[in-house]
N, C-alpha and C. Protein backbone atom coordinates (compact mmCIF):
# COMPACT_ATOMS: atom_id res chain seq x y z
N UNK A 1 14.16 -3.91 -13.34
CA UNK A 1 12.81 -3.37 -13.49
C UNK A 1 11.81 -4.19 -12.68
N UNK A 2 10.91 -3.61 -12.21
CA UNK A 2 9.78 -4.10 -11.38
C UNK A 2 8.94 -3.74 -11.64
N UNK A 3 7.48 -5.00 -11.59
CA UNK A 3 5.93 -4.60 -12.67
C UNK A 3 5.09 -5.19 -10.82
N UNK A 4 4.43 -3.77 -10.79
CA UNK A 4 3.04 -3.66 -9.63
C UNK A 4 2.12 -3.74 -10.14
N UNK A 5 1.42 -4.72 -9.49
CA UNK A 5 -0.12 -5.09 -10.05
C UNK A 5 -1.00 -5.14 -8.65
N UNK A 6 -1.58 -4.12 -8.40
CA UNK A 6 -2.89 -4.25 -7.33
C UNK A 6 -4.59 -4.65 -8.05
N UNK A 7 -4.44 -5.04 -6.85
CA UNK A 7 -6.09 -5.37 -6.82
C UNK A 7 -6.70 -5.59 -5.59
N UNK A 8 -8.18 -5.82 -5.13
CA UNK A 8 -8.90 -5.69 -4.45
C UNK A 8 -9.81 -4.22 -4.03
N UNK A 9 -9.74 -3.31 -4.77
CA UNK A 9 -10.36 -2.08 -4.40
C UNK A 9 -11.56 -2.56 -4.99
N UNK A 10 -12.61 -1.67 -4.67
CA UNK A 10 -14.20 -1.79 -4.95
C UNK A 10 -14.88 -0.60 -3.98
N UNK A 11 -16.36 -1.24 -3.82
CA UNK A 11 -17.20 0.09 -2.87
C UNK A 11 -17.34 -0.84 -1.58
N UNK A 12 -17.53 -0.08 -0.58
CA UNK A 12 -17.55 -0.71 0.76
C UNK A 12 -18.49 0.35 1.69
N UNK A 13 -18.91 0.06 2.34
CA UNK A 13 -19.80 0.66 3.07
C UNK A 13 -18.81 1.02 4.54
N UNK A 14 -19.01 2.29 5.22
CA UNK A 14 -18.75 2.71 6.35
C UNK A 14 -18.48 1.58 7.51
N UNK A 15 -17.21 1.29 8.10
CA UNK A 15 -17.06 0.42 9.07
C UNK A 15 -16.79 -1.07 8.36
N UNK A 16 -16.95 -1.39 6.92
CA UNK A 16 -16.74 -2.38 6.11
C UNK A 16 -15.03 -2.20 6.29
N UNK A 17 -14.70 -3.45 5.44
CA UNK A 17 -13.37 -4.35 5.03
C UNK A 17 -12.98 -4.67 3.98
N UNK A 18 -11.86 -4.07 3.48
CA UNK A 18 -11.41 -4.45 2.19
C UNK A 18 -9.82 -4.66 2.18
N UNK A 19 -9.68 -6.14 1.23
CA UNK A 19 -7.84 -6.18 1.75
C UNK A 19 -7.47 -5.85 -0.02
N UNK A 20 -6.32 -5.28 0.06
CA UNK A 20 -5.58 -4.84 -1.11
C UNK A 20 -4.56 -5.59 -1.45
N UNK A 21 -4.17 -6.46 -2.43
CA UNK A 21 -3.52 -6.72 -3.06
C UNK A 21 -2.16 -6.27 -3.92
N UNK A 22 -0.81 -6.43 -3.87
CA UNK A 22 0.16 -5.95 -4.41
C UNK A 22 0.76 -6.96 -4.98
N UNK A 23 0.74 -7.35 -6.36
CA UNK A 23 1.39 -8.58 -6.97
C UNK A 23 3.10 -7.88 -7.39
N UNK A 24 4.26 -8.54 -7.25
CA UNK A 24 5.23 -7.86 -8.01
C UNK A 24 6.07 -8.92 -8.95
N UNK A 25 6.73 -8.33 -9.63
CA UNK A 25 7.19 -9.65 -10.76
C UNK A 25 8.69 -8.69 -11.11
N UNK A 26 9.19 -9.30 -11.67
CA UNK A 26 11.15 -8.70 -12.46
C UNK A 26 12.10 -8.57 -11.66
N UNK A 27 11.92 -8.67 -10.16
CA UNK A 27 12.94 -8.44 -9.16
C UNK A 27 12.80 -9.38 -7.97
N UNK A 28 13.77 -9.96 -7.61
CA UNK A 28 13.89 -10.79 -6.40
C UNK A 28 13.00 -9.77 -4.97
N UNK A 29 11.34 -10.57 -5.10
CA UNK A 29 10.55 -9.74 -4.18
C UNK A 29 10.86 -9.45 -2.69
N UNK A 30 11.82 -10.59 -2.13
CA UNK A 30 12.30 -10.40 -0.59
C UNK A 30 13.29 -8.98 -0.55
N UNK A 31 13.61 -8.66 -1.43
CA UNK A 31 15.17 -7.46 -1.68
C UNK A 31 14.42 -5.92 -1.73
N UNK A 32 12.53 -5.81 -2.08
CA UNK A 32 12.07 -5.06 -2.12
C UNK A 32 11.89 -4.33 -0.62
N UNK A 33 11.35 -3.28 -0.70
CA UNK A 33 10.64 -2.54 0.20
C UNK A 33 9.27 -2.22 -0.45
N UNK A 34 8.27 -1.94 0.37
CA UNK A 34 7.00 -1.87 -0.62
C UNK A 34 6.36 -1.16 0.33
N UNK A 35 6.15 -0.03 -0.08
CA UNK A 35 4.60 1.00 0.39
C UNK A 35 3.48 0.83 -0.15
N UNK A 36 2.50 1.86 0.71
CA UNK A 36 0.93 2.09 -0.14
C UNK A 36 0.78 3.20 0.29
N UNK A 37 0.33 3.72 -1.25
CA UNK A 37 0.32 5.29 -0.88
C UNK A 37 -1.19 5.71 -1.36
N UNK A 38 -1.89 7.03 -0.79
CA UNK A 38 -3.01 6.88 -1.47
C UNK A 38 -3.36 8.39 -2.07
N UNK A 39 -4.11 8.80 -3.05
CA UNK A 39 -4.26 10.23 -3.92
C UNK A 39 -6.13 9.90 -3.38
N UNK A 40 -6.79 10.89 -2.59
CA UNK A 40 -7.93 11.32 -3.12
C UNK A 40 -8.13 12.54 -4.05
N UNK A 41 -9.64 12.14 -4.64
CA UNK A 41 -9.63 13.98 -5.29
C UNK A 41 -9.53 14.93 -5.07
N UNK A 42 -8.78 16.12 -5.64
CA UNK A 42 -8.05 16.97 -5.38
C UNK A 42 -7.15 17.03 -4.35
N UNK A 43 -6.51 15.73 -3.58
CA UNK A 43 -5.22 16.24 -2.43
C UNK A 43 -4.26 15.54 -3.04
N UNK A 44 -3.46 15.78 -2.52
CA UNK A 44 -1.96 14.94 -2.67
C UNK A 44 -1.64 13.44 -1.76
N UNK A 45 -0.80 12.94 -2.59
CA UNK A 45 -0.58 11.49 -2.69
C UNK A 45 -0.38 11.11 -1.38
N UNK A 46 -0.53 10.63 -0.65
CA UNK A 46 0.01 10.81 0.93
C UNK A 46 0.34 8.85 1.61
N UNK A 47 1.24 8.77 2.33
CA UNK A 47 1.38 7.61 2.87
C UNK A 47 0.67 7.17 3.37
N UNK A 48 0.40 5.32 3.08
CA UNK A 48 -0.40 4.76 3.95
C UNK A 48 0.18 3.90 4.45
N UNK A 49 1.00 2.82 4.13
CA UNK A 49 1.86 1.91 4.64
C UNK A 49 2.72 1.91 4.51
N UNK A 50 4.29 0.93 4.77
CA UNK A 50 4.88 0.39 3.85
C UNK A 50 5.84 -1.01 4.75
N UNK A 51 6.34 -1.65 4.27
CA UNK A 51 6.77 -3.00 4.84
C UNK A 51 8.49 -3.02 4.41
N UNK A 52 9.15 -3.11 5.02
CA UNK A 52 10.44 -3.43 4.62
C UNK A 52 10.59 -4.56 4.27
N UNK A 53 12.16 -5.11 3.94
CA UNK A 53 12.44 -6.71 3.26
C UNK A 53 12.38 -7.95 4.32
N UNK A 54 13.47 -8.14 4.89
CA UNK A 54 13.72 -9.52 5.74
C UNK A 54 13.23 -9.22 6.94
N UNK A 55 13.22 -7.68 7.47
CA UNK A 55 12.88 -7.69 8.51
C UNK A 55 11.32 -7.39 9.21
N UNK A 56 10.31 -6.84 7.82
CA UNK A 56 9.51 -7.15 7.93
C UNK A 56 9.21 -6.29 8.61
N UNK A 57 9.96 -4.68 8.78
CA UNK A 57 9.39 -3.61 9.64
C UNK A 57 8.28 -3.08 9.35
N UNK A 58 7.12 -2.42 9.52
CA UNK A 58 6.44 -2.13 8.99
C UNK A 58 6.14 -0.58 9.67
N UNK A 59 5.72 0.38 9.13
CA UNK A 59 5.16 1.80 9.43
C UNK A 59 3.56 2.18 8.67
N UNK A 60 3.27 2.73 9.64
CA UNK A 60 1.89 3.66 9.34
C UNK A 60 1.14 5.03 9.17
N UNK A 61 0.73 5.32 8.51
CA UNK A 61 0.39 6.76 8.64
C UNK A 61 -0.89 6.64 9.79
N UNK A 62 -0.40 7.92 11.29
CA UNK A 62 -1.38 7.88 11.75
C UNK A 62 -2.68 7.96 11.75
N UNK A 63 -3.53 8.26 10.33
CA UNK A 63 -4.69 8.31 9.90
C UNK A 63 -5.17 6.66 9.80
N UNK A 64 -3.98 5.56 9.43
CA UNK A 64 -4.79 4.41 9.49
C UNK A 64 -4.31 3.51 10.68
N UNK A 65 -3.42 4.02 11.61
CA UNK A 65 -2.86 3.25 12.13
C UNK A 65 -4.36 2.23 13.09
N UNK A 66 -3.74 1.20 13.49
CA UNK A 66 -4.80 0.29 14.62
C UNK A 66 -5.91 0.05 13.87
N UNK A 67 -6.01 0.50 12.49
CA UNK A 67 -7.31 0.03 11.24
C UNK A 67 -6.60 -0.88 10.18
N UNK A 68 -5.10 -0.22 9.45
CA UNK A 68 -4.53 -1.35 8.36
C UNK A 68 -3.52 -2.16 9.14
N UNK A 69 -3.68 -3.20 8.24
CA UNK A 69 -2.53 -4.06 8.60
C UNK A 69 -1.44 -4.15 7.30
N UNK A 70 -0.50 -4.12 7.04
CA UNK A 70 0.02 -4.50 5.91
C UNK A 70 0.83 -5.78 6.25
N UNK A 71 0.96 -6.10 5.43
CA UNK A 71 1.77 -7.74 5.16
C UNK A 71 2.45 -8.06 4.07
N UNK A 72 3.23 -8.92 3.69
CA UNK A 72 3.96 -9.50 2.56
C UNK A 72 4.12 -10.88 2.67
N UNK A 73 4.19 -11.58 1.51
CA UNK A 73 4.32 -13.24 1.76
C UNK A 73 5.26 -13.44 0.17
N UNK A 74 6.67 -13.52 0.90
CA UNK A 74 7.76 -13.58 -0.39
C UNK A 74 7.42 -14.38 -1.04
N UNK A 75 6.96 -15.47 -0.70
CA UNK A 75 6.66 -16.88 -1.47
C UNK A 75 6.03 -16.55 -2.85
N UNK A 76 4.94 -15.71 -2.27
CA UNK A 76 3.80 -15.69 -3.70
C UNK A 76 4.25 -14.26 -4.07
N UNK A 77 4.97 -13.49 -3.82
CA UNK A 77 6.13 -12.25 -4.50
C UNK A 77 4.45 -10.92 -4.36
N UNK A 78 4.10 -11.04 -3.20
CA UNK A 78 2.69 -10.46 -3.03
C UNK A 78 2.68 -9.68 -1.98
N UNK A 79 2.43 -8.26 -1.80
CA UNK A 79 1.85 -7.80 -0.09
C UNK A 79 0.31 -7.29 0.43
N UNK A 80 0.27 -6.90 1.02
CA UNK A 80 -1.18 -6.83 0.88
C UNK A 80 -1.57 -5.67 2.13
N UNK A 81 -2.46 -5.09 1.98
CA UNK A 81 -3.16 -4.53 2.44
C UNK A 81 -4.89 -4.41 3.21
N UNK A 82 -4.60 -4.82 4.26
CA UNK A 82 -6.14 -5.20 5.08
C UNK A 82 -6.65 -3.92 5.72
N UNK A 83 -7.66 -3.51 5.43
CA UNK A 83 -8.37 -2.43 5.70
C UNK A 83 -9.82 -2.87 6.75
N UNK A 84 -9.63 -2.40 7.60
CA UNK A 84 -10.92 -2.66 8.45
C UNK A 84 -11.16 -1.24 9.07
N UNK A 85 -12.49 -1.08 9.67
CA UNK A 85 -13.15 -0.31 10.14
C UNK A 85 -12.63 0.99 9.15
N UNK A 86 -13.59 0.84 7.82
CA UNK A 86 -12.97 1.65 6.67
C UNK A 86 -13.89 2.91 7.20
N UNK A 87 -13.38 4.39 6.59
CA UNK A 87 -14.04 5.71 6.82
C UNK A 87 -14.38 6.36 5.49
N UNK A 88 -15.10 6.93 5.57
CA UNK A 88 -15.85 7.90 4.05
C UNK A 88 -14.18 8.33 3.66
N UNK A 89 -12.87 8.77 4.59
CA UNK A 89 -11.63 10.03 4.39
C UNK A 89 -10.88 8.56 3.73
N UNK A 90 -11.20 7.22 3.84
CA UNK A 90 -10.30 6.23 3.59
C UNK A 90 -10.57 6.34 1.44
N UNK A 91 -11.51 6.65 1.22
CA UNK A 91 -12.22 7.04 -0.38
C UNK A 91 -10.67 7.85 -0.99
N UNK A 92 -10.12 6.71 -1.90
CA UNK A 92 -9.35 7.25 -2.56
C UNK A 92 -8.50 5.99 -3.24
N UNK A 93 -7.69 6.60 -4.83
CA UNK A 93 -6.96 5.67 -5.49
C UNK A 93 -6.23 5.21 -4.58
N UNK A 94 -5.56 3.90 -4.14
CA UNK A 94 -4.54 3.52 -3.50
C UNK A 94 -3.37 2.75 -4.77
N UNK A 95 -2.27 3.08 -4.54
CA UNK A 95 -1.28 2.56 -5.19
C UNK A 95 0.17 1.84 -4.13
N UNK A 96 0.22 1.07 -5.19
CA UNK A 96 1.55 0.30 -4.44
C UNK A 96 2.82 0.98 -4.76
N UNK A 97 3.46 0.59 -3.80
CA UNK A 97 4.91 1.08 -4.53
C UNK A 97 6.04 0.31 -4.42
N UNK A 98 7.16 0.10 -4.80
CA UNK A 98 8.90 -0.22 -4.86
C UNK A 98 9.82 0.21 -4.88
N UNK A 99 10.72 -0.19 -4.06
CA UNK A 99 12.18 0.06 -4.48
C UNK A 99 13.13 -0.74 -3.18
N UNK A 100 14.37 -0.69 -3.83
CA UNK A 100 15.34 -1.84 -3.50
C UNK A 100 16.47 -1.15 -2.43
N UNK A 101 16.08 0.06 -2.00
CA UNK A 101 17.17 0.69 -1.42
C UNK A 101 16.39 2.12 -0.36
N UNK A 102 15.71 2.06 0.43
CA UNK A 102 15.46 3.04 1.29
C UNK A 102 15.64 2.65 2.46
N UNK A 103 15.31 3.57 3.32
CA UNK A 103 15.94 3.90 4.92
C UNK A 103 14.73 3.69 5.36
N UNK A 104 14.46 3.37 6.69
CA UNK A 104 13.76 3.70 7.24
C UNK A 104 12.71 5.05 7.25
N UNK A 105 13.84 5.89 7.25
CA UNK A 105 13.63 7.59 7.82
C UNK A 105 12.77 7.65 6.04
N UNK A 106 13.18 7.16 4.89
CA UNK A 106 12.13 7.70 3.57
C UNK A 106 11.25 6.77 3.27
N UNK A 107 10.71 5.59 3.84
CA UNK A 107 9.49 5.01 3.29
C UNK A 107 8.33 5.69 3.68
N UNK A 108 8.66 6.87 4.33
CA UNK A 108 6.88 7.58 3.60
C UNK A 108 7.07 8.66 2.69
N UNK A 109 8.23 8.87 1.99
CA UNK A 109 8.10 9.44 0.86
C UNK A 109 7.86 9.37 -0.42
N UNK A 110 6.69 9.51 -1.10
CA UNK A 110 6.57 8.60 -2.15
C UNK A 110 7.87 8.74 -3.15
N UNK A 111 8.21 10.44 -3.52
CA UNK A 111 9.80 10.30 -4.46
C UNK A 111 10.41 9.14 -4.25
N UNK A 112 10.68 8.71 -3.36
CA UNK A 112 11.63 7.94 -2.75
C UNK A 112 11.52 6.71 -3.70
N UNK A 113 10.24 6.58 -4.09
CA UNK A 113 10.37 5.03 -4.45
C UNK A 113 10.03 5.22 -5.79
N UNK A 114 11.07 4.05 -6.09
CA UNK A 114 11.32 3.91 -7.97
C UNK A 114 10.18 3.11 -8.70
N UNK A 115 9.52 2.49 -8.44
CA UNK A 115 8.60 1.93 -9.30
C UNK A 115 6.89 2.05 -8.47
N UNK A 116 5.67 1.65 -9.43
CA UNK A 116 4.64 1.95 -8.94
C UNK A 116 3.87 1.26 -9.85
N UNK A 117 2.84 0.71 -9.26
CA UNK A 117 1.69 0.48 -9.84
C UNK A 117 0.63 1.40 -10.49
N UNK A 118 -0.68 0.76 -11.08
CA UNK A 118 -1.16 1.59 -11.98
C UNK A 118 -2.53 2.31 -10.83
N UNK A 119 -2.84 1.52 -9.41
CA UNK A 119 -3.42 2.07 -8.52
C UNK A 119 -4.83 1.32 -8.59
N UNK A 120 -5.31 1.57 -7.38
CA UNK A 120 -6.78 0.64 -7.38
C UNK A 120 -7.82 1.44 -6.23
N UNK A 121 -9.06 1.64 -6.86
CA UNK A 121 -9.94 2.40 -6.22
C UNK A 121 -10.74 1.72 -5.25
N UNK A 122 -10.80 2.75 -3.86
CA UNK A 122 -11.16 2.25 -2.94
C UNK A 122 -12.28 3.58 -2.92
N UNK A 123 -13.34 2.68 -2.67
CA UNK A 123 -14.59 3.66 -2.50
C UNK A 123 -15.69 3.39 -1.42
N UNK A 124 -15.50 4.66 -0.54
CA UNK A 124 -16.27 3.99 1.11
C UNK A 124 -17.57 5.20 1.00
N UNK A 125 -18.74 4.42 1.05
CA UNK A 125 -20.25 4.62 1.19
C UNK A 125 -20.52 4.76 2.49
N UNK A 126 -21.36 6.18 2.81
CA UNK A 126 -22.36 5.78 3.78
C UNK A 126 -23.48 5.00 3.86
């Protein structure tokens, strides 16, 4: 079992910066894979990142690409999410995600992944 804990969401103003936080705990964190996926109101859940284990691959949804960075630092069992040059379309819950066994070809599916956080609101102001 694996427990997601984000943080860093808040309000940010247009062209502002906000980095996201993914704490994980119950599972050897290097063995994970870890996305970020995000739900605004009324659309569906849609990919934003995600980072593989040792190798540290990382993918993007072209809506944030050359704006997020994602990262992981096994040490502190943490990944994170850096958001720059944020947009009014970036306004939405973001959630983390897990699991110990995907491909390449399904880390932007959220099914795909077995565990999840409880999600953290990102809210971009004009």
């Amino acid at each position: 079992q694996v427990q997601l804990v984000e943080s860093g969401g808040g309000l940010v103003q247009t062209g502002g910066s906000l980095r996201l936080s993914c704490a994980a705990s119950g599972r050897a964190f290097s063995t994970l894979t870890v996305g970020w996926f995000r739900q605004a109101p009324g659309k569906e859940r849609e990919f934003v990142a995600a980072i593989r284990t040792i190798s540290s691959y990382t993918g993007y949804a072209d809506a944030v690409k050359g704006r997020f960075t994602m990262s992981r630092d096994n040490a502190k069992n943490t990944v994170y999410l850096q958001m720059n040059s944020l947009q009014l379309e970036d306004t939405a819950v973001y959630y983390c995600a897990a699991d110990a066994s995907l491909t390449t070809a399904a880390l932007r599916t959220d099914s795909e992944y077995d565990y999840w956080g409880q999600g953290t609101q990102v809210t971009v102001s004009s």
